[in-house]
PDB file of N, CA and C in Angstrom:
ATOM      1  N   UNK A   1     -14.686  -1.066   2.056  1.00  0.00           N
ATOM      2  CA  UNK A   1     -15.156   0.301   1.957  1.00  0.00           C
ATOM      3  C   UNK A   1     -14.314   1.223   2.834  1.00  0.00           C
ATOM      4  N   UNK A   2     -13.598   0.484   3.920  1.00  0.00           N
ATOM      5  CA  UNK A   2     -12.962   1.391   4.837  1.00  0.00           C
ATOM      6  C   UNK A   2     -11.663   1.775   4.062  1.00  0.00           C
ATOM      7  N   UNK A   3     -10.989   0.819   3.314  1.00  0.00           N
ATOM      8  CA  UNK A   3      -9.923   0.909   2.493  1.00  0.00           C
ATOM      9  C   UNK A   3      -9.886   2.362   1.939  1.00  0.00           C
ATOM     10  N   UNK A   4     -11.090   2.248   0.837  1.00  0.00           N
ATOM     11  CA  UNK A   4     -11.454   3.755   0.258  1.00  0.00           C
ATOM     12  C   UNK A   4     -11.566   4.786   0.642  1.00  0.00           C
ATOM     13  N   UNK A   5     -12.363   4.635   1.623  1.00  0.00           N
ATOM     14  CA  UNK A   5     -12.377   6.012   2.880  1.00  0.00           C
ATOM     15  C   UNK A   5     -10.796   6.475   3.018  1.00  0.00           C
ATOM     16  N   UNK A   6     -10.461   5.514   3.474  1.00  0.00           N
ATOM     17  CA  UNK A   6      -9.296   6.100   4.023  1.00  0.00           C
ATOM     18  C   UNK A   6      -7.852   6.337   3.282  1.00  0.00           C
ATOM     19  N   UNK A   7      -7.931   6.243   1.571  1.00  0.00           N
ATOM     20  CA  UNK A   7      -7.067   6.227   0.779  1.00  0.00           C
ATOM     21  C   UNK A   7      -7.676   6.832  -0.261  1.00  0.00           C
ATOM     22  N   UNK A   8      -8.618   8.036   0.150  1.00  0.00           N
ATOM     23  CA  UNK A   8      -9.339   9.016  -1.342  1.00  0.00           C
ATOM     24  C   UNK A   8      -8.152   9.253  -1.989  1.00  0.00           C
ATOM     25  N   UNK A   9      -7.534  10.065  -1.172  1.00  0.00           N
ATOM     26  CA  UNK A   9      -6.647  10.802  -2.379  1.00  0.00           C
ATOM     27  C   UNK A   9      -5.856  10.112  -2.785  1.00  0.00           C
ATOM     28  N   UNK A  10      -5.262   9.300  -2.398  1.00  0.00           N
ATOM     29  CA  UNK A  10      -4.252   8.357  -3.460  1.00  0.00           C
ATOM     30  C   UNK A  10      -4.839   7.751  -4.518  1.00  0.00           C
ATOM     31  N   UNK A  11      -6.342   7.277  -4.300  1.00  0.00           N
ATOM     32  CA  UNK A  11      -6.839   6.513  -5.580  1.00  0.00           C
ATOM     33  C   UNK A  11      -7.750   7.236  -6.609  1.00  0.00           C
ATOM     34  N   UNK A  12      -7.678   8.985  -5.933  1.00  0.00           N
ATOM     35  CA  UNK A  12      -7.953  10.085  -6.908  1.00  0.00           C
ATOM     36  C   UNK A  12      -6.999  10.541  -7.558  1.00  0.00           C
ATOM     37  N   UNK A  13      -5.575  10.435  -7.358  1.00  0.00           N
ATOM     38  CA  UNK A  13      -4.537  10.830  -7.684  1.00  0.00           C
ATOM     39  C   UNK A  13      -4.022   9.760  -8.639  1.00  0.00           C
ATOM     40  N   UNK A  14      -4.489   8.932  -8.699  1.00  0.00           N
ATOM     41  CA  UNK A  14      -4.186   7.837  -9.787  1.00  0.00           C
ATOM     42  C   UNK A  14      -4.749   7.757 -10.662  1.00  0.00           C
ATOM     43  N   UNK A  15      -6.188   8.182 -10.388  1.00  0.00           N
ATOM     44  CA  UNK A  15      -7.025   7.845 -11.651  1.00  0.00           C
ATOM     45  C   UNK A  15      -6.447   9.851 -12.556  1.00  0.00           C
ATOM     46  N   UNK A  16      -6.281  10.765 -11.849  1.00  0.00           N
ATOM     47  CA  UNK A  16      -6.192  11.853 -12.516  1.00  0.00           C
ATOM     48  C   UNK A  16      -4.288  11.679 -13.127  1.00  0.00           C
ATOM     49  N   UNK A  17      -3.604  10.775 -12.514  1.00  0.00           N
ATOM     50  CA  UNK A  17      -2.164  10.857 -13.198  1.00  0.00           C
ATOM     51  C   UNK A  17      -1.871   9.732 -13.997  1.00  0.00           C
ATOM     52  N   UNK A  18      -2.933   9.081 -14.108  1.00  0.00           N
ATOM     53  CA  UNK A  18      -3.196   7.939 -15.527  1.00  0.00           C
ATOM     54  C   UNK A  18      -3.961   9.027 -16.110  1.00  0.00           C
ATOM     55  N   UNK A  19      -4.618   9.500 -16.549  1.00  0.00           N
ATOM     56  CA  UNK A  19      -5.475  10.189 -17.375  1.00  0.00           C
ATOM     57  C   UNK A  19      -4.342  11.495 -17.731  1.00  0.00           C
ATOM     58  N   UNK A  20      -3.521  11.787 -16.784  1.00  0.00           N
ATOM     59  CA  UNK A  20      -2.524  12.983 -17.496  1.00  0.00           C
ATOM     60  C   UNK A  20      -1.366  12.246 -18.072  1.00  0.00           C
ATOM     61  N   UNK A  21      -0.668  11.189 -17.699  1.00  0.00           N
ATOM     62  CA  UNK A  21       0.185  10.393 -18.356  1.00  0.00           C
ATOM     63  C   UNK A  21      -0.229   9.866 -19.724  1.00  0.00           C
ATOM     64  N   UNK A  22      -1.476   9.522 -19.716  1.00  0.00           N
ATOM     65  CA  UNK A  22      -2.013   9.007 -20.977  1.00  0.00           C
ATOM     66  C   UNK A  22      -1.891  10.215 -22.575  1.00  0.00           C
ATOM     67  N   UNK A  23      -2.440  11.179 -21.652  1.00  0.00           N
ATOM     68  CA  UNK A  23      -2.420  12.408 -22.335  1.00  0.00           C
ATOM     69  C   UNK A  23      -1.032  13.186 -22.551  1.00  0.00           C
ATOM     70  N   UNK A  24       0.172  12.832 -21.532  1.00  0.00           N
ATOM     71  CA  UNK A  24       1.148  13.287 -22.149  1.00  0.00           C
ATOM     72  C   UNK A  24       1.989  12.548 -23.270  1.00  0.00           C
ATOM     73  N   UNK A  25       1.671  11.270 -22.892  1.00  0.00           N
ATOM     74  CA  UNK A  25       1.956  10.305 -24.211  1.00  0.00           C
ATOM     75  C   UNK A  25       1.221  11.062 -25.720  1.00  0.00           C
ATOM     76  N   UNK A  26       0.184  11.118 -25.384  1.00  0.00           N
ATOM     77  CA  UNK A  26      -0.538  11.355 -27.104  1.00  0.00           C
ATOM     78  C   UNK A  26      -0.230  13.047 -27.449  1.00  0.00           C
ATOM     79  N   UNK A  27      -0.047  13.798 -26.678  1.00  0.00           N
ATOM     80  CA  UNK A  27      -0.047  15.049 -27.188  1.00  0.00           C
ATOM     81  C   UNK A  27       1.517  15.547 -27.203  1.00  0.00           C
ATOM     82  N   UNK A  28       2.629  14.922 -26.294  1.00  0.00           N
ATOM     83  CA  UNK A  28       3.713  15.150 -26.478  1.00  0.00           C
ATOM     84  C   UNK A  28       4.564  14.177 -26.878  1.00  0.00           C
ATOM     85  N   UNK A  29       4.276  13.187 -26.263  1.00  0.00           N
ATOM     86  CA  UNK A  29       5.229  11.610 -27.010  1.00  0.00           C
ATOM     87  C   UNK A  29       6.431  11.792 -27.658  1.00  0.00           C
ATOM     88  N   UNK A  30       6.992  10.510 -28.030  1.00  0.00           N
ATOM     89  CA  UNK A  30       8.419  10.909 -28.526  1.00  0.00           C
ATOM     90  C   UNK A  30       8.658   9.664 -29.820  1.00  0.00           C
ATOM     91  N   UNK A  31       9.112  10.685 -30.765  1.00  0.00           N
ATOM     92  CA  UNK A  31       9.088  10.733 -31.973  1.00  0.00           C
ATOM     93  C   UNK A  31       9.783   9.408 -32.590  1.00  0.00           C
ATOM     94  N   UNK A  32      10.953   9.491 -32.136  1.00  0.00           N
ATOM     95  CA  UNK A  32      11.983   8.275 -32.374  1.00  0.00           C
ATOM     96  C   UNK A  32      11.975   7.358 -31.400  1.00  0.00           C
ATOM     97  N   UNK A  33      11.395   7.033 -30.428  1.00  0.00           N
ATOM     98  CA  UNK A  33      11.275   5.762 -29.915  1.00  0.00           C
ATOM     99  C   UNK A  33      12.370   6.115 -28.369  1.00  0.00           C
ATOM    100  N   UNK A  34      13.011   6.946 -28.115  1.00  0.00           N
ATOM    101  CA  UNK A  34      14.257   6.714 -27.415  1.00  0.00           C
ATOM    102  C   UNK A  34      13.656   7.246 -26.297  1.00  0.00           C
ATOM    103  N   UNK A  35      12.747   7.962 -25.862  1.00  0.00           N
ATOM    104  CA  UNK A  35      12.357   8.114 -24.436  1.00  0.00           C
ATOM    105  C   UNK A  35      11.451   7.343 -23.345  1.00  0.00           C
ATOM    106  N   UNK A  36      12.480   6.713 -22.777  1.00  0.00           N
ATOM    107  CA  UNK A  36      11.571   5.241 -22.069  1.00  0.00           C
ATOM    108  C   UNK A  36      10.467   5.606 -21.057  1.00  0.00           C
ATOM    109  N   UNK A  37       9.869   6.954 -20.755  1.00  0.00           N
ATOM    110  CA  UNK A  37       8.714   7.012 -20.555  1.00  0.00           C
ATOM    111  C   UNK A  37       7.325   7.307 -21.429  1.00  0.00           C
ATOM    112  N   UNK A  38       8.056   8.212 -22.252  1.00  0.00           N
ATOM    113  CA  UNK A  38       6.664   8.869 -23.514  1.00  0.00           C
ATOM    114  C   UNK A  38       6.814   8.515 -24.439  1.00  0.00           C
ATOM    115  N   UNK A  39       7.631   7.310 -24.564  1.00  0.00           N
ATOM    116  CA  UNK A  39       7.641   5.979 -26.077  1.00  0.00           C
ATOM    117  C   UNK A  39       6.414   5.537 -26.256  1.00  0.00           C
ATOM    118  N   UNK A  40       6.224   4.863 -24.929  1.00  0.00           N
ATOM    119  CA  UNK A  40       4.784   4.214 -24.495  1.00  0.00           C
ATOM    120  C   UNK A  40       3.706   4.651 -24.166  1.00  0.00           C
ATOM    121  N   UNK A  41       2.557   4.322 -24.385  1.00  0.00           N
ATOM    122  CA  UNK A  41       1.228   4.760 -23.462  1.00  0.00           C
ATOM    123  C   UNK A  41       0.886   3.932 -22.496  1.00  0.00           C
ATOM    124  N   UNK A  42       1.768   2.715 -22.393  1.00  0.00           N
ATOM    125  CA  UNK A  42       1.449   1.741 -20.973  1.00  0.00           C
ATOM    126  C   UNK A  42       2.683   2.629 -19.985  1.00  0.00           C
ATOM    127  N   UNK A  43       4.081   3.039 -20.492  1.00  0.00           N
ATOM    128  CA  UNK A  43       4.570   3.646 -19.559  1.00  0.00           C
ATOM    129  C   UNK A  43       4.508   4.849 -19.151  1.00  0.00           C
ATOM    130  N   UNK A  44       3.406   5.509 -20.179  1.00  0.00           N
ATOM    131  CA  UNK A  44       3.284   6.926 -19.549  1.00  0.00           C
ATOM    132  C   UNK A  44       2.379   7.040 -18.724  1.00  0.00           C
ATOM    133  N   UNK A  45       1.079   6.335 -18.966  1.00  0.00           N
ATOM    134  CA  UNK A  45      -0.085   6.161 -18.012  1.00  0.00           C
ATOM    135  C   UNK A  45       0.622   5.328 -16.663  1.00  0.00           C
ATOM    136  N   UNK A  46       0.860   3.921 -16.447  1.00  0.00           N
ATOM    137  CA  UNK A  46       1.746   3.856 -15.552  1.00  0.00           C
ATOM    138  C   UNK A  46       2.600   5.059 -14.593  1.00  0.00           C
ATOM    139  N   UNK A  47       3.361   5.361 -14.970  1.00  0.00           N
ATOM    140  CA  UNK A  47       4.055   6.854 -14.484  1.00  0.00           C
ATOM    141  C   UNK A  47       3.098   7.773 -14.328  1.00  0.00           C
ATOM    142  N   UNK A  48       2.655   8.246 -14.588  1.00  0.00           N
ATOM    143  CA  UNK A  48       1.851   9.317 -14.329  1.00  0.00           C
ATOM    144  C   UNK A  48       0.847   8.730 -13.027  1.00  0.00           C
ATOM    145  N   UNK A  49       0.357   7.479 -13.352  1.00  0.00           N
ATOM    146  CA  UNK A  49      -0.436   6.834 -12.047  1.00  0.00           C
ATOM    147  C   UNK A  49      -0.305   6.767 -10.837  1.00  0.00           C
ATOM    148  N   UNK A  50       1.176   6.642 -10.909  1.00  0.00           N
ATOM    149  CA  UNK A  50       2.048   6.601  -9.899  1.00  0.00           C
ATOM    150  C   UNK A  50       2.205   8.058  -8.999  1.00  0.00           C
ATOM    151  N   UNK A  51       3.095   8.792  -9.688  1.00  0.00           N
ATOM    152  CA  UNK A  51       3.282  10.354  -9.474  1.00  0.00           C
ATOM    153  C   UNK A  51       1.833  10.719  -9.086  1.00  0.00           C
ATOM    154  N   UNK A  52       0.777  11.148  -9.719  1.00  0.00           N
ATOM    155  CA  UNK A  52      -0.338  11.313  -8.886  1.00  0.00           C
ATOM    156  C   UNK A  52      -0.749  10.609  -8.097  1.00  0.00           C
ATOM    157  N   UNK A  53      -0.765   9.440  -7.699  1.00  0.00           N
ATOM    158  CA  UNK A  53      -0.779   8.740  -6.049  1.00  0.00           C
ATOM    159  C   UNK A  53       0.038   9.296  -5.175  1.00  0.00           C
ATOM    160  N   UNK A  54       1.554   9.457  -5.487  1.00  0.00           N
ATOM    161  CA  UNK A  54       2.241  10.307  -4.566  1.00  0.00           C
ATOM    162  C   UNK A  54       2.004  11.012  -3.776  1.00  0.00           C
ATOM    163  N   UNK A  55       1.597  12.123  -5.511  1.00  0.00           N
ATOM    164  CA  UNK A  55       1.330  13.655  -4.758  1.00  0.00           C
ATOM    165  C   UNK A  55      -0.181  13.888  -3.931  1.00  0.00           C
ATOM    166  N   UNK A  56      -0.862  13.307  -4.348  1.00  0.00           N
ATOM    167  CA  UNK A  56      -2.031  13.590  -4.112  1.00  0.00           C
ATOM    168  C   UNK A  56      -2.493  12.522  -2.552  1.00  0.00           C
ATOM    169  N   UNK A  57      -1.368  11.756  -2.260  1.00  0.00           N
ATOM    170  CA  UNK A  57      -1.326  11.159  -0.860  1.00  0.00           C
ATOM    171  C   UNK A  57      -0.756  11.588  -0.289  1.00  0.00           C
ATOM    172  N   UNK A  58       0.097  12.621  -0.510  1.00  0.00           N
ATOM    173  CA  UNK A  58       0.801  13.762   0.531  1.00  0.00           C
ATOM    174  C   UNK A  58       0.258  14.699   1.184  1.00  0.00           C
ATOM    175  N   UNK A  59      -1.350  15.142   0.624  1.00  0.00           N
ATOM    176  CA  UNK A  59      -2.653  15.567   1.420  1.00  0.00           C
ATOM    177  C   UNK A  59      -3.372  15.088   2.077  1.00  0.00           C
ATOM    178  N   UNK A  60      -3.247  13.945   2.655  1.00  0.00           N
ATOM    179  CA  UNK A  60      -4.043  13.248   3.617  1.00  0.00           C
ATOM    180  C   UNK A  60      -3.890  13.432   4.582  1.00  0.00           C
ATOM    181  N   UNK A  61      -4.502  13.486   5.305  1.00  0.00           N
ATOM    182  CA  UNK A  61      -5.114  14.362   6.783  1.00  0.00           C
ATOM    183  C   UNK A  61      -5.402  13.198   7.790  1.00  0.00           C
ATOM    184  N   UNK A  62      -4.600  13.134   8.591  1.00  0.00           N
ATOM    185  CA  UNK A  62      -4.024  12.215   9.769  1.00  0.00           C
ATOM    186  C   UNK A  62      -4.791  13.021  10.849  1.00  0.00           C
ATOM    187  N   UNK A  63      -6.250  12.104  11.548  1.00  0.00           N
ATOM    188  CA  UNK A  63      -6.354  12.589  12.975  1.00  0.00           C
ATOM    189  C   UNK A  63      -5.314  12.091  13.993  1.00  0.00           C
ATOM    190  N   UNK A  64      -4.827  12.550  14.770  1.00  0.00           N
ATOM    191  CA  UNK A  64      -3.881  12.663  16.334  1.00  0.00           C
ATOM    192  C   UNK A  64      -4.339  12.847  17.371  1.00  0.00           C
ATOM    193  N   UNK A  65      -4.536  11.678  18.236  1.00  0.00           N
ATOM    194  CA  UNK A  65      -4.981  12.214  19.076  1.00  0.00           C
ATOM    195  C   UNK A  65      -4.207  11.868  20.052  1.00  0.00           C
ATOM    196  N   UNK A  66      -3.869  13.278  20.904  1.00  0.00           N
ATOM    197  CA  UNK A  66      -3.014  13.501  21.836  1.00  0.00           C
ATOM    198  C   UNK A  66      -3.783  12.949  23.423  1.00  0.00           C
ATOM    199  N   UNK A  67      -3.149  12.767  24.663  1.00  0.00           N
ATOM    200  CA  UNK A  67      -3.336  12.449  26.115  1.00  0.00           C
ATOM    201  C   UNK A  67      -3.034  13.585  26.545  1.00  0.00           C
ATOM    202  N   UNK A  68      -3.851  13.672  27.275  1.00  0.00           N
ATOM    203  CA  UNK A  68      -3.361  15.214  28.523  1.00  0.00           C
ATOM    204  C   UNK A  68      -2.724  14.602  29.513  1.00  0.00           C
ATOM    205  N   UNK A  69      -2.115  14.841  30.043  1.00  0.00           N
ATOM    206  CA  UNK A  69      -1.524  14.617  31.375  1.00  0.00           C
ATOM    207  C   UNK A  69      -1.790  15.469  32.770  1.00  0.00           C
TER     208      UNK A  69
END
């Protein structure tokens, strides 16, 4: 449970960049087969899963705690 806590946004950012990868596969996809990400719906969801873990773990909020001297 601590895992989760402490990795929201990456595993919110996955579930929302599988769900937009999925969706860029079906609504834009590629026609003739030749684009090795939006050929697929395993590689667009994949990719997209990814990229939103990224981005959306680049908002995570690091407590610091500093020493006075």
């Amino acid at each position: 449970m601590n895992f989760i806590r402490s990795h929201k946004f990456a595993i919110l950012g996955l579930f929302i960049g599988a769900i937009g990868g999925y969706l860029t596969y079906y609504f834009v996809g590629c026609q003739n087969g030749t684009c090795s990400i939006t050929s697929s719906p395993v590689n667009s969801t994949i990719y997209g899963s990814l990229m939103g873990a990224l981005v959306l773990s680049s908002f995570k909020s690091e407590n610091v705690k500093t020493q006075k001297k």
